[in-house]
Protein backbone atom coordinates (compact mmCIF):
# COMPACT_ATOMS: atom_id res chain seq x y z
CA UNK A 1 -145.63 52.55 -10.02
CA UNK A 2 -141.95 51.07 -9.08
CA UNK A 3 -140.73 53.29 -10.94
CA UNK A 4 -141.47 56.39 -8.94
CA UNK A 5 -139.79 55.53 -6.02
CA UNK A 6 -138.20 58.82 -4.70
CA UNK A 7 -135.53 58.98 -1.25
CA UNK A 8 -138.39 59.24 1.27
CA UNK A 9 -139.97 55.92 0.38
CA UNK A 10 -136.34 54.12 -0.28
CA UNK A 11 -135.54 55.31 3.34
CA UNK A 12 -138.66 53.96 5.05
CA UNK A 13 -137.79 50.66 3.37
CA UNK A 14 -134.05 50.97 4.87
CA UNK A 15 -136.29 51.96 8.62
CA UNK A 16 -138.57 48.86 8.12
CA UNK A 17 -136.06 46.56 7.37
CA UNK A 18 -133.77 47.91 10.04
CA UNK A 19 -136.86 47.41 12.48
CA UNK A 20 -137.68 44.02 11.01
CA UNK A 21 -133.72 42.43 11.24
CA UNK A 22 -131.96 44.68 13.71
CA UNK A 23 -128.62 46.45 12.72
CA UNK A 24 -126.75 43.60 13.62
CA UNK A 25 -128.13 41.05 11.75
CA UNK A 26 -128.13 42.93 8.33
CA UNK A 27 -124.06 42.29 7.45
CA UNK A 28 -124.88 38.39 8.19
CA UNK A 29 -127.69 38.58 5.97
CA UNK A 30 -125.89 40.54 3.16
CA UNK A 31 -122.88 38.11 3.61
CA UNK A 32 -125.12 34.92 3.13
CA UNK A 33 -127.22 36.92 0.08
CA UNK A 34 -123.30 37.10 -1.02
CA UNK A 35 -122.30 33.43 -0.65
CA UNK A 36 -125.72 32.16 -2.58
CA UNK A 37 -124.94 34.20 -5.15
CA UNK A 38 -121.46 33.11 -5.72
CA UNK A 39 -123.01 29.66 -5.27
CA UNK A 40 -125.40 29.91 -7.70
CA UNK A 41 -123.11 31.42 -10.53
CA UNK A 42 -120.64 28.30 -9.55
CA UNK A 43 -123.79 25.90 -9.97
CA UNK A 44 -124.47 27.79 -13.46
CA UNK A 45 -120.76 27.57 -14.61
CA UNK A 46 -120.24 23.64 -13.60
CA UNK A 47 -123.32 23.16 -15.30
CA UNK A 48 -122.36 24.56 -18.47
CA UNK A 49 -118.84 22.22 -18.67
CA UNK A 50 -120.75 19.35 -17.81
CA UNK A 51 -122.61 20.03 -20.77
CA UNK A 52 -119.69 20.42 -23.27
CA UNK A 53 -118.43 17.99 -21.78
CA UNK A 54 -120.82 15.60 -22.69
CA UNK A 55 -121.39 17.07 -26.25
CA UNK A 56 -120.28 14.36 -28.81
CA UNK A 57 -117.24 14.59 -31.10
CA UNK A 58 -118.99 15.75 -34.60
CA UNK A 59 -120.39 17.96 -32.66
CA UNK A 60 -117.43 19.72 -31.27
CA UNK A 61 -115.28 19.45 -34.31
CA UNK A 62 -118.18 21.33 -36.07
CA UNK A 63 -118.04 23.71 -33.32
CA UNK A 64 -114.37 24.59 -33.55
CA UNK A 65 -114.66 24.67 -37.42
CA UNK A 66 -117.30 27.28 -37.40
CA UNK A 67 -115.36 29.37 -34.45
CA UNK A 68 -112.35 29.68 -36.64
């Protein structure tokens, strides 16, 4: 079903949305989509050092064994 979506119903969805949100508010919208996104890959990669981080020694000398 979502995948038969042709131009005519992918340009009522642009009409609706421009109806819903107004033309002006769309590039604030897109630039806040923007900012969580960049926000939530941040969140993802401070996450992930805070984890090696906290991974004991034997662990990480095993680590860097095996990767060599």
């Amino acid at each position: 079903m979502i995948g038969n979506i042709r131009l005519p119903e992918i340009l009522f969805i642009v009409l609706i949305i421009l109806l819903l949100f107004g033309a002006r508010r769309i590039p604030d919208l897109m630039k806040n989509l923007g900012k969580g996104i960049s926000s939530f890959k941040q969140g993802l990669n401070d996450i992930t050092k805070d984890t090696e981080a906290k991974q004991p020694e034997s662990e990480k000398g095993k680590n860097e064994q095996t990767d060599a």
